[in-house]
PDB file of N, CA and C in Angstrom:
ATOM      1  N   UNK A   1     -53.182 -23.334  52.595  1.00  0.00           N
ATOM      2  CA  UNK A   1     -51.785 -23.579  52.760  1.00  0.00           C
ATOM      3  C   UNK A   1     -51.100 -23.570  51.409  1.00  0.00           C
ATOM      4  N   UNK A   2     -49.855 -22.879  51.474  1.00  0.00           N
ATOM      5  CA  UNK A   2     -48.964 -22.899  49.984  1.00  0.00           C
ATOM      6  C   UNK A   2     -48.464 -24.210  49.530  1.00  0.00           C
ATOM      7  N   UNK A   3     -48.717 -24.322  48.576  1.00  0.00           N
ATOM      8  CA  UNK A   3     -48.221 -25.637  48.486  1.00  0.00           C
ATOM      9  C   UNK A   3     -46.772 -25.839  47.993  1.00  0.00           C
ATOM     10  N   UNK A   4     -45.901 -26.421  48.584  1.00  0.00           N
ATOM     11  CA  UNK A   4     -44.177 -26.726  48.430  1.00  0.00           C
ATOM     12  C   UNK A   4     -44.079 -27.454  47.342  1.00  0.00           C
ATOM     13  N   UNK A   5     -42.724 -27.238  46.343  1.00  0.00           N
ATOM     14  CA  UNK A   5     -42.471 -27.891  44.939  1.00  0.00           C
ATOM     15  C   UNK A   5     -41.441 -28.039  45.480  1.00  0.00           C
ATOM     16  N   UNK A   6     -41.010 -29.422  45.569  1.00  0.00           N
ATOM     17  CA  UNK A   6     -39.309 -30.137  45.420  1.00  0.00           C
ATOM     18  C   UNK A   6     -39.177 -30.202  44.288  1.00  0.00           C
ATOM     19  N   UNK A   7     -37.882 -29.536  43.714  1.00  0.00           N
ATOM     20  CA  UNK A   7     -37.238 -30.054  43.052  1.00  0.00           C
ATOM     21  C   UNK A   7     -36.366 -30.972  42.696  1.00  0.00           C
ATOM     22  N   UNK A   8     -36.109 -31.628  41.950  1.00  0.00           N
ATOM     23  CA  UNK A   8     -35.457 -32.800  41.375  1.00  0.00           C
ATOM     24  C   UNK A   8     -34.191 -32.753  41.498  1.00  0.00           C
ATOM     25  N   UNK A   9     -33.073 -33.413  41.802  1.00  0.00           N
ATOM     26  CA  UNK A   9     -31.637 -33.643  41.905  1.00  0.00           C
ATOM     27  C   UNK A   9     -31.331 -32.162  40.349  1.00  0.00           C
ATOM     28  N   UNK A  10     -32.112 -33.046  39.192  1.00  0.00           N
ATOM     29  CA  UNK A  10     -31.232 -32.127  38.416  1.00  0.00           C
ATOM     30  C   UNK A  10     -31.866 -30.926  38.377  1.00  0.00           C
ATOM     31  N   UNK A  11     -33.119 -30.502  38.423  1.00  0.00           N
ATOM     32  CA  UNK A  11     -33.559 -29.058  38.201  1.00  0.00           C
ATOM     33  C   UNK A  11     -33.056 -28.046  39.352  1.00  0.00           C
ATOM     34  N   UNK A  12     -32.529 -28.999  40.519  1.00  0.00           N
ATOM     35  CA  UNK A  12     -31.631 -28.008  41.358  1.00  0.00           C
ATOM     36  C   UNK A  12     -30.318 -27.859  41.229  1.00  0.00           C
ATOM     37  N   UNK A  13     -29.377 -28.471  40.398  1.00  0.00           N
ATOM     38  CA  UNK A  13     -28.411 -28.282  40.176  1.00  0.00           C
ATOM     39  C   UNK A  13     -28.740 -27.431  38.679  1.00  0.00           C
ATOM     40  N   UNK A  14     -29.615 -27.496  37.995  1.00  0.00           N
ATOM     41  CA  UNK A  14     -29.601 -26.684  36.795  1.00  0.00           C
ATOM     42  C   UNK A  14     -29.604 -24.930  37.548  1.00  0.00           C
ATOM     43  N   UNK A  15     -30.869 -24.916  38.568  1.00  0.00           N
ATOM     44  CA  UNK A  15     -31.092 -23.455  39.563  1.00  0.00           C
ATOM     45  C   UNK A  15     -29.841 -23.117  39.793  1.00  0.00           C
ATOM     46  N   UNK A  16     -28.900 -23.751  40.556  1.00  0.00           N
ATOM     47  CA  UNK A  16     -27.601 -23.040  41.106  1.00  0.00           C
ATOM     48  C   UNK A  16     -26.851 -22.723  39.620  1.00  0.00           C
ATOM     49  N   UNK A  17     -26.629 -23.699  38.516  1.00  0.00           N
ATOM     50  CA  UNK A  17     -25.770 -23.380  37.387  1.00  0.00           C
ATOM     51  C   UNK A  17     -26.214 -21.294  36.887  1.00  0.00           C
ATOM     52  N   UNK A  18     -27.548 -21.571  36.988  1.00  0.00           N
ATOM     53  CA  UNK A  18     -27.791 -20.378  36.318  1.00  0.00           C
ATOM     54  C   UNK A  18     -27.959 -19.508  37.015  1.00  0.00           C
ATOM     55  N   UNK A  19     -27.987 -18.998  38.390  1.00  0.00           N
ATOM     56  CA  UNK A  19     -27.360 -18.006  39.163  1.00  0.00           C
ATOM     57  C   UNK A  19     -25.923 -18.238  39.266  1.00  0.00           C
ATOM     58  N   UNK A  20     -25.014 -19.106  39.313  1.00  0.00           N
ATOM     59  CA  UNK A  20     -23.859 -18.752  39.439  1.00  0.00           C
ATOM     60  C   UNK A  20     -23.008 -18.414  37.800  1.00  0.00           C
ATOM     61  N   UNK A  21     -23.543 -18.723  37.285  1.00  0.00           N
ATOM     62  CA  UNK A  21     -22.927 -18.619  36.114  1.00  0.00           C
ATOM     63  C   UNK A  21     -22.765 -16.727  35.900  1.00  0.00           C
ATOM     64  N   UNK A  22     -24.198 -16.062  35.893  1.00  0.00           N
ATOM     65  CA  UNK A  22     -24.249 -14.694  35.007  1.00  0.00           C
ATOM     66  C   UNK A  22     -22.619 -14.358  36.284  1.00  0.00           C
ATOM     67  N   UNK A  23     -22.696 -14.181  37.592  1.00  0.00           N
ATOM     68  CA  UNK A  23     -21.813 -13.811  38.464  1.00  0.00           C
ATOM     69  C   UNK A  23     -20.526 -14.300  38.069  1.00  0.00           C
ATOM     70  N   UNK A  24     -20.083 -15.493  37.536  1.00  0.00           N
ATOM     71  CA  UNK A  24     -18.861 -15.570  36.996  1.00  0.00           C
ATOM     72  C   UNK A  24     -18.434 -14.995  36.056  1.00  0.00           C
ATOM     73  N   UNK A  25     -19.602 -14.876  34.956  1.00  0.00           N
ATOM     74  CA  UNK A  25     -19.113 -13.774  33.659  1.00  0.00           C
ATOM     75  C   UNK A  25     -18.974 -12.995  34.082  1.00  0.00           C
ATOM     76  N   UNK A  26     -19.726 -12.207  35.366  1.00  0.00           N
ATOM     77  CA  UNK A  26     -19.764 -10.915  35.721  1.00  0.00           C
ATOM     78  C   UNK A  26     -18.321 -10.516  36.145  1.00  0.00           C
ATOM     79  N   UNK A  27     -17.969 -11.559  36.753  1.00  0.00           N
ATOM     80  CA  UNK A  27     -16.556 -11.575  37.397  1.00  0.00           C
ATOM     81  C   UNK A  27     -15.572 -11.767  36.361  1.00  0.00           C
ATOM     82  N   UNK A  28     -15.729 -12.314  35.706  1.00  0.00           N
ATOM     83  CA  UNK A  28     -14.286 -12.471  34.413  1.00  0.00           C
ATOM     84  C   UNK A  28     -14.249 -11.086  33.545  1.00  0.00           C
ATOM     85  N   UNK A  29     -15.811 -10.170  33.102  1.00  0.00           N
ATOM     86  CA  UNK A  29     -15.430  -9.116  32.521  1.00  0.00           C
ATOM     87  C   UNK A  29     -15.125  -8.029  33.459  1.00  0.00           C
ATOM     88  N   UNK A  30     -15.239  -8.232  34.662  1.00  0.00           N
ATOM     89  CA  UNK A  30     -14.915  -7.256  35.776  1.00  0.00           C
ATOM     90  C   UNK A  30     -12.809  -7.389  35.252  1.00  0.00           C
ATOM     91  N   UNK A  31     -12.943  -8.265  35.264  1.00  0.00           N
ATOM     92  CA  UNK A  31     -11.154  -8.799  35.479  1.00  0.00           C
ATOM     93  C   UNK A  31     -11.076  -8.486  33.724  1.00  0.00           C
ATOM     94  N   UNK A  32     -11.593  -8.657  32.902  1.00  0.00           N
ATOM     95  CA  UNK A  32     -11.452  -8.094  31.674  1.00  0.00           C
ATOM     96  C   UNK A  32     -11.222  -6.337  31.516  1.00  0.00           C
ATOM     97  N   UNK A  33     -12.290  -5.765  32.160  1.00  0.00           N
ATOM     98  CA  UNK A  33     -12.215  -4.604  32.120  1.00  0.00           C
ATOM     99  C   UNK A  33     -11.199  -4.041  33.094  1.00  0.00           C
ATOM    100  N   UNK A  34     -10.888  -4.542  34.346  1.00  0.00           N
ATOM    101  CA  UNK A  34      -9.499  -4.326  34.808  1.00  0.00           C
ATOM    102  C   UNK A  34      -8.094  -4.253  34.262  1.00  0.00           C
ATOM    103  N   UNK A  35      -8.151  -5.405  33.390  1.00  0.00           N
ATOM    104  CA  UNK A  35      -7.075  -5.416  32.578  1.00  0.00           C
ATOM    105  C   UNK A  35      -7.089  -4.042  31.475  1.00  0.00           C
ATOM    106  N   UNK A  36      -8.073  -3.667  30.877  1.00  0.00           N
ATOM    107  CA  UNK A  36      -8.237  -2.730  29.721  1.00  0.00           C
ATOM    108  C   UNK A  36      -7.738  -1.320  30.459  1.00  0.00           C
ATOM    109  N   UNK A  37      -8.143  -1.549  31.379  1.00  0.00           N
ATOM    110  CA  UNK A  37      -8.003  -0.315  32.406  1.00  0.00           C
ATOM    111  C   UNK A  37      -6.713  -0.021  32.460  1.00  0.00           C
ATOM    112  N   UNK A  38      -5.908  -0.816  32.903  1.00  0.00           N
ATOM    113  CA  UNK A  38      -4.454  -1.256  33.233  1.00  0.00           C
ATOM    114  C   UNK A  38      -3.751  -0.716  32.088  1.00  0.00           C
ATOM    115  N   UNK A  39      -4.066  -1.299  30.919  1.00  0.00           N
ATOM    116  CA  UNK A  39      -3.351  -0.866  29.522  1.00  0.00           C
ATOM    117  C   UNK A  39      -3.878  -0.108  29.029  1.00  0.00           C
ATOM    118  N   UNK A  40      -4.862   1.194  28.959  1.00  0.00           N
ATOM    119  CA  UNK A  40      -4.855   2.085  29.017  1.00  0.00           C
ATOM    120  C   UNK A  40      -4.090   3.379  29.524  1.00  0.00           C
ATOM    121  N   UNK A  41      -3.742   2.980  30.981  1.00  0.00           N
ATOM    122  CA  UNK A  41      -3.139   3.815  31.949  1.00  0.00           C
ATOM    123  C   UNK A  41      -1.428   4.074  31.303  1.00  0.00           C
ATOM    124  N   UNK A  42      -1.425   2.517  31.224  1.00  0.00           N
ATOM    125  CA  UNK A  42      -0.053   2.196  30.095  1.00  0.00           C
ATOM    126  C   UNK A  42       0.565   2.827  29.378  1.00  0.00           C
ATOM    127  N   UNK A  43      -0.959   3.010  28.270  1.00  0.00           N
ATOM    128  CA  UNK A  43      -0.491   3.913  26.942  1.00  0.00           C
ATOM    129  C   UNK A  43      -0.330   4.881  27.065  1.00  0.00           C
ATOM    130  N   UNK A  44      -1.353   5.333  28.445  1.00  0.00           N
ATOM    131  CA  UNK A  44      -1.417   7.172  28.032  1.00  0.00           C
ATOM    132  C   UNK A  44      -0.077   7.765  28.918  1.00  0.00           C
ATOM    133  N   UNK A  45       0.727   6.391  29.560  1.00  0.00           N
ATOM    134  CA  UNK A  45       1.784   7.246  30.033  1.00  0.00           C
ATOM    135  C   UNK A  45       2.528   6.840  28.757  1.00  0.00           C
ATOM    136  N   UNK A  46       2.582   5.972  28.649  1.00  0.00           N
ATOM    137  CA  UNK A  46       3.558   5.929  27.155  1.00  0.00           C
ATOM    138  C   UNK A  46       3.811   7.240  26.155  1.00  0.00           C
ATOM    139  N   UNK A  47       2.234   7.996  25.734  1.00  0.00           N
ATOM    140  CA  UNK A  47       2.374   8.579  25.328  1.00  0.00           C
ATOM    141  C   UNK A  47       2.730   9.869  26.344  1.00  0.00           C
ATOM    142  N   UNK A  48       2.413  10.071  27.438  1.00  0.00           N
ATOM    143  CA  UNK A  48       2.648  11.437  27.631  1.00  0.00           C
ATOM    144  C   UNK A  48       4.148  11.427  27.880  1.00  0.00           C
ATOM    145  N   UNK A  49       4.971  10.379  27.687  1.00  0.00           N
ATOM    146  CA  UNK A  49       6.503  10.440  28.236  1.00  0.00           C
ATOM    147  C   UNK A  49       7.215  10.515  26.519  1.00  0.00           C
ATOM    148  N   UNK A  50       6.586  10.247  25.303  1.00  0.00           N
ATOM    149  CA  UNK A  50       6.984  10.589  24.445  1.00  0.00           C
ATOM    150  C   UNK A  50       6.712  12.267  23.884  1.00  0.00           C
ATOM    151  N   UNK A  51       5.234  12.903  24.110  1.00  0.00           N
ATOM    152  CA  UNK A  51       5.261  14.214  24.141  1.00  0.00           C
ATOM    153  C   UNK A  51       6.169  14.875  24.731  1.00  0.00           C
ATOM    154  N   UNK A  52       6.383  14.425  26.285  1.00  0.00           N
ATOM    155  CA  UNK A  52       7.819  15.138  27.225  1.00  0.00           C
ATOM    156  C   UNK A  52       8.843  15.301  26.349  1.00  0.00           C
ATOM    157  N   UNK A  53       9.149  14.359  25.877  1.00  0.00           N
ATOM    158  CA  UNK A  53      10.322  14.354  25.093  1.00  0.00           C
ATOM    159  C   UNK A  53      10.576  15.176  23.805  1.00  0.00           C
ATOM    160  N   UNK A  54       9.349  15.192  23.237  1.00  0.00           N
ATOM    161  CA  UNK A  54       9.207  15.581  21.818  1.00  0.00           C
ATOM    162  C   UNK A  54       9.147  17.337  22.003  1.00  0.00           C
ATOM    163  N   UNK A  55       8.074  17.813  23.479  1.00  0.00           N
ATOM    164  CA  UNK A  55       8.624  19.080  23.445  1.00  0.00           C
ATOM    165  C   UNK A  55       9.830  19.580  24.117  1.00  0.00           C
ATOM    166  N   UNK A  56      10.587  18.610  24.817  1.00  0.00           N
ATOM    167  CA  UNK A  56      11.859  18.784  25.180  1.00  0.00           C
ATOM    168  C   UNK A  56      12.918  18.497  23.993  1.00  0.00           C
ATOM    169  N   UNK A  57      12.368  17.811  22.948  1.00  0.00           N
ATOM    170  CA  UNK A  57      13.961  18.082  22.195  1.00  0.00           C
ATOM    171  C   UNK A  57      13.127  19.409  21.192  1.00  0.00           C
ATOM    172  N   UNK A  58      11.751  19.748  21.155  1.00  0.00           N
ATOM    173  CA  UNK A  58      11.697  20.946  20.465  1.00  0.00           C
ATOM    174  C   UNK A  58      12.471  22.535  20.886  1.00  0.00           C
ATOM    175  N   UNK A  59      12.045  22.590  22.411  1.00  0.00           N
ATOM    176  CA  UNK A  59      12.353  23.942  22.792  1.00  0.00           C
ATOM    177  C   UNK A  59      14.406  23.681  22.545  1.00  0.00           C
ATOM    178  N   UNK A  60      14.744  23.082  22.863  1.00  0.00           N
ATOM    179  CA  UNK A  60      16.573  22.661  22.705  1.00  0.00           C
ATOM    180  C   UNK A  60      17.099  22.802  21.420  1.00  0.00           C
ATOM    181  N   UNK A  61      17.798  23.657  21.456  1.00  0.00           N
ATOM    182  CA  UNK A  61      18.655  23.811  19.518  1.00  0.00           C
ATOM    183  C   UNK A  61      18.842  22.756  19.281  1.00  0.00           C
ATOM    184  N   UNK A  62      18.956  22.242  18.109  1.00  0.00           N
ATOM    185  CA  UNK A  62      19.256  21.735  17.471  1.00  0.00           C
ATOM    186  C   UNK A  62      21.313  21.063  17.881  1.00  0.00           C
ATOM    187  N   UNK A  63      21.319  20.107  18.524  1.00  0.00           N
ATOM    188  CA  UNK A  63      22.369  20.178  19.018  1.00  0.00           C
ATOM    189  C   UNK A  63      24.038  19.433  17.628  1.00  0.00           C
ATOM    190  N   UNK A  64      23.195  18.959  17.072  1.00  0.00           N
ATOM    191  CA  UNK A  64      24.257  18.375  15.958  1.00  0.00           C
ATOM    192  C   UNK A  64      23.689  19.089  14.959  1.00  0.00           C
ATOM    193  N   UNK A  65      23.401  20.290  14.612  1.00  0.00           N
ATOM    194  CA  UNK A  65      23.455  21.778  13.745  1.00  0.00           C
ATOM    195  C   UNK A  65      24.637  22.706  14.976  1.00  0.00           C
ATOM    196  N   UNK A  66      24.701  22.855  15.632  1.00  0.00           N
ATOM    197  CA  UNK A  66      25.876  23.518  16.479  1.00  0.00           C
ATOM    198  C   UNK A  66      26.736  22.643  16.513  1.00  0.00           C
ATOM    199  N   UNK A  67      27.203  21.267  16.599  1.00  0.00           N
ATOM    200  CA  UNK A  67      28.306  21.100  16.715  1.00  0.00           C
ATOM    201  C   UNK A  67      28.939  21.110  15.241  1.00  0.00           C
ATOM    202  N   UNK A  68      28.216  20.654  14.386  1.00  0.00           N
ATOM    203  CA  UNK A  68      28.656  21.334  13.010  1.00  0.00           C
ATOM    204  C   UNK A  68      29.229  22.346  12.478  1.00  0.00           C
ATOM    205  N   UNK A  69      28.691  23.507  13.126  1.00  0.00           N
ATOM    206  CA  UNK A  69      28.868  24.846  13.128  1.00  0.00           C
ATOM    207  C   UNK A  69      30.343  24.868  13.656  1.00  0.00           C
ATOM    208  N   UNK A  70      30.431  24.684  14.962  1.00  0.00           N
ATOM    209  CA  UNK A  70      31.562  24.390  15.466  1.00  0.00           C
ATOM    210  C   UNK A  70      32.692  23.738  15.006  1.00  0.00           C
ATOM    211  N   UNK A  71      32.462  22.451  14.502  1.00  0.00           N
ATOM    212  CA  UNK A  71      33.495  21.662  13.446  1.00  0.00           C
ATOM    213  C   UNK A  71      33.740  22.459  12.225  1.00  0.00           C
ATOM    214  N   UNK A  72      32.975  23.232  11.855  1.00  0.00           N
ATOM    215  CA  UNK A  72      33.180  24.232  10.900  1.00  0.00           C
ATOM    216  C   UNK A  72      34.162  25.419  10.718  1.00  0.00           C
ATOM    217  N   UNK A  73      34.075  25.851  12.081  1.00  0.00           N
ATOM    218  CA  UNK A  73      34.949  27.176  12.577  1.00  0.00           C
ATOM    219  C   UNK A  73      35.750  26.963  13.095  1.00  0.00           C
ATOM    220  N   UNK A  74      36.096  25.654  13.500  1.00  0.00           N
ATOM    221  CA  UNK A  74      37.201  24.868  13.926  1.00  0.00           C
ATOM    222  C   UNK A  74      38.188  24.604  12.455  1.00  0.00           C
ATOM    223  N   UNK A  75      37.819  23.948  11.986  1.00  0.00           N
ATOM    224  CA  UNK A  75      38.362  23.214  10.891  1.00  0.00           C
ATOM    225  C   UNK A  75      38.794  24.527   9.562  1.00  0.00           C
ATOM    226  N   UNK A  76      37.993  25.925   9.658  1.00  0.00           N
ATOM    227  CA  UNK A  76      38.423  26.800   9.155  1.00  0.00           C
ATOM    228  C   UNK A  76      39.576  28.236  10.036  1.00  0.00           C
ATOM    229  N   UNK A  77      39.481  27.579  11.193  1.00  0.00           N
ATOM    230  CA  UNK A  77      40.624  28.743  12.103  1.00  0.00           C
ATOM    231  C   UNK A  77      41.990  28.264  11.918  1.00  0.00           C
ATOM    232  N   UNK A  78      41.873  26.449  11.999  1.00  0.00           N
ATOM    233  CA  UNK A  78      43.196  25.745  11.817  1.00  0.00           C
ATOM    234  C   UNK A  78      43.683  25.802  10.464  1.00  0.00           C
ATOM    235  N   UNK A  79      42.940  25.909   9.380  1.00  0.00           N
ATOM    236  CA  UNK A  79      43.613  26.612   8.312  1.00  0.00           C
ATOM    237  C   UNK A  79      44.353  27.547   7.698  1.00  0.00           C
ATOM    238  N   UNK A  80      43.507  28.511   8.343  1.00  0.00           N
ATOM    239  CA  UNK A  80      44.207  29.786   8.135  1.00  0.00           C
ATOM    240  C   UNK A  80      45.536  29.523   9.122  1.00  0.00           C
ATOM    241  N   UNK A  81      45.286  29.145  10.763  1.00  0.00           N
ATOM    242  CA  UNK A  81      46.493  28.952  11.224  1.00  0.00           C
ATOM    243  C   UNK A  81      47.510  28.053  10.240  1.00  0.00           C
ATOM    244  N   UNK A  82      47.513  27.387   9.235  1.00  0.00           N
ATOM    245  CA  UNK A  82      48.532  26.591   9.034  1.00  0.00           C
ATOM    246  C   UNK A  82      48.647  27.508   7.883  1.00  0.00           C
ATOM    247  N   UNK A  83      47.655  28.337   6.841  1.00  0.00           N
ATOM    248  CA  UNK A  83      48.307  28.930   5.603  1.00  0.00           C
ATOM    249  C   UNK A  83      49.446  30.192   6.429  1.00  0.00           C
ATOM    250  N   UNK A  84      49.127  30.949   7.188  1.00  0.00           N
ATOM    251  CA  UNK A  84      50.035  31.858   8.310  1.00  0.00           C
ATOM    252  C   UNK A  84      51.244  31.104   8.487  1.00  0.00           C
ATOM    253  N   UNK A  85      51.885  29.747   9.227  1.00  0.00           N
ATOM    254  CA  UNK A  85      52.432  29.630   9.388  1.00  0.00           C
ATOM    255  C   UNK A  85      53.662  28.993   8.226  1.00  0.00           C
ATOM    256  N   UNK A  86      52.558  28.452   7.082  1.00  0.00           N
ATOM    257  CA  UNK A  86      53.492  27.912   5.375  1.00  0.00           C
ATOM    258  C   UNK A  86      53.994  29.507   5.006  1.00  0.00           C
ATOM    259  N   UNK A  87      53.413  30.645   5.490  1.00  0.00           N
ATOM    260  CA  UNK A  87      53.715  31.866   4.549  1.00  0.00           C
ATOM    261  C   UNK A  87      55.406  32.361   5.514  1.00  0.00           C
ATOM    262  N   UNK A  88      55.000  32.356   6.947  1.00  0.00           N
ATOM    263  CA  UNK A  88      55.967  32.563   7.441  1.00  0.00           C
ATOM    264  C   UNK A  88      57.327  31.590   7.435  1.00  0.00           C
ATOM    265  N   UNK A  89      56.546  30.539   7.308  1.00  0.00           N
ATOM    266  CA  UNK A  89      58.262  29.324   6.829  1.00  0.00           C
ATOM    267  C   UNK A  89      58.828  29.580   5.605  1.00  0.00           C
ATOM    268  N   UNK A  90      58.479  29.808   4.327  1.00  0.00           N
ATOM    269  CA  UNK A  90      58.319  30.435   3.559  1.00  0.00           C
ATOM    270  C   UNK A  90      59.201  31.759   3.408  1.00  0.00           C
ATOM    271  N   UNK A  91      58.406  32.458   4.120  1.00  0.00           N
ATOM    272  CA  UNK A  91      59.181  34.154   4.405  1.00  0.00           C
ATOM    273  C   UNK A  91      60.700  33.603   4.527  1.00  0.00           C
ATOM    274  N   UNK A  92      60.893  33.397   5.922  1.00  0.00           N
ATOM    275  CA  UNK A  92      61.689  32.774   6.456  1.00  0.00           C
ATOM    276  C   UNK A  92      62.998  31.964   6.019  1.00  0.00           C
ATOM    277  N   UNK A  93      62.383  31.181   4.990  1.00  0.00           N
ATOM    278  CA  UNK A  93      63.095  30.703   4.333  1.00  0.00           C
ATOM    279  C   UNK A  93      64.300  31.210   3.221  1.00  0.00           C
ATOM    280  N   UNK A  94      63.690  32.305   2.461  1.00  0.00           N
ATOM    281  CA  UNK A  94      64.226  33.098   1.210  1.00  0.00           C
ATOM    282  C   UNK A  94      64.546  34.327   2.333  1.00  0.00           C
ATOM    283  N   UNK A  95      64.986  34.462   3.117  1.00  0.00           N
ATOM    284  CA  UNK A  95      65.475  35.360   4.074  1.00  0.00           C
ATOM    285  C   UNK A  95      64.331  36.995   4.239  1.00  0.00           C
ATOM    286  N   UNK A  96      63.583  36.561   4.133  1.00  0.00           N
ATOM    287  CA  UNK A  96      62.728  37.881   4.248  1.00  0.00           C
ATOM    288  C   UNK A  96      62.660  38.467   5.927  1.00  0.00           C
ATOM    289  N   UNK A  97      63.038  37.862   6.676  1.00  0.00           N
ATOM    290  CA  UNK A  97      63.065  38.031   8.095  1.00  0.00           C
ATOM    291  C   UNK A  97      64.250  38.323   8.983  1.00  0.00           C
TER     292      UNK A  97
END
């Protein structure tokens, strides 16, 4: 016949500590590595929504180099319009007209 070992109040509460224990770590880096997981997913949209962007403002001119351009050819049409119109007040004036 096998012979039966009781254990003691505490060597059975020590038995349960040390099976339940590895399963709780097991469980907290489960929830650790969930989390890593999580902020991973995070970053890499983080980053792929800054690439979006980065080749979306690449392929797009340069939009404040054109409006420059523009303020440029602006600011030089109204000139000439106003030297045209000093020449004709001018004209105008000393009776050339």
């Amino acid at each position: 016949m096998a012979e039966i070992h009781k254990l003691s109040a505490g060597e059975a509460l020590d038995k349960l500590r040390r099976t339940e224990a590895p399963r709780a770590k097991m469980t907290r880096l489960d929830e650790q590595i969930g989390a890593l997981d999580q902020e991973t997913q995070r970053l890499r949209m983080a980053r792929r929504g800054l690439e979006r962007g980065q080749r979306a403002a690449a392929a797009q001119p340069d939009v404040q180099k054109a409006d420059a351009r523009r303020a440029t050819k602006l600011i030089v049409a109204v000139a000439m319009i106003g030297i045209v119109v000093v020449t004709l007040v001018l004209a105008w004036s000393k009776g050339l007209f």
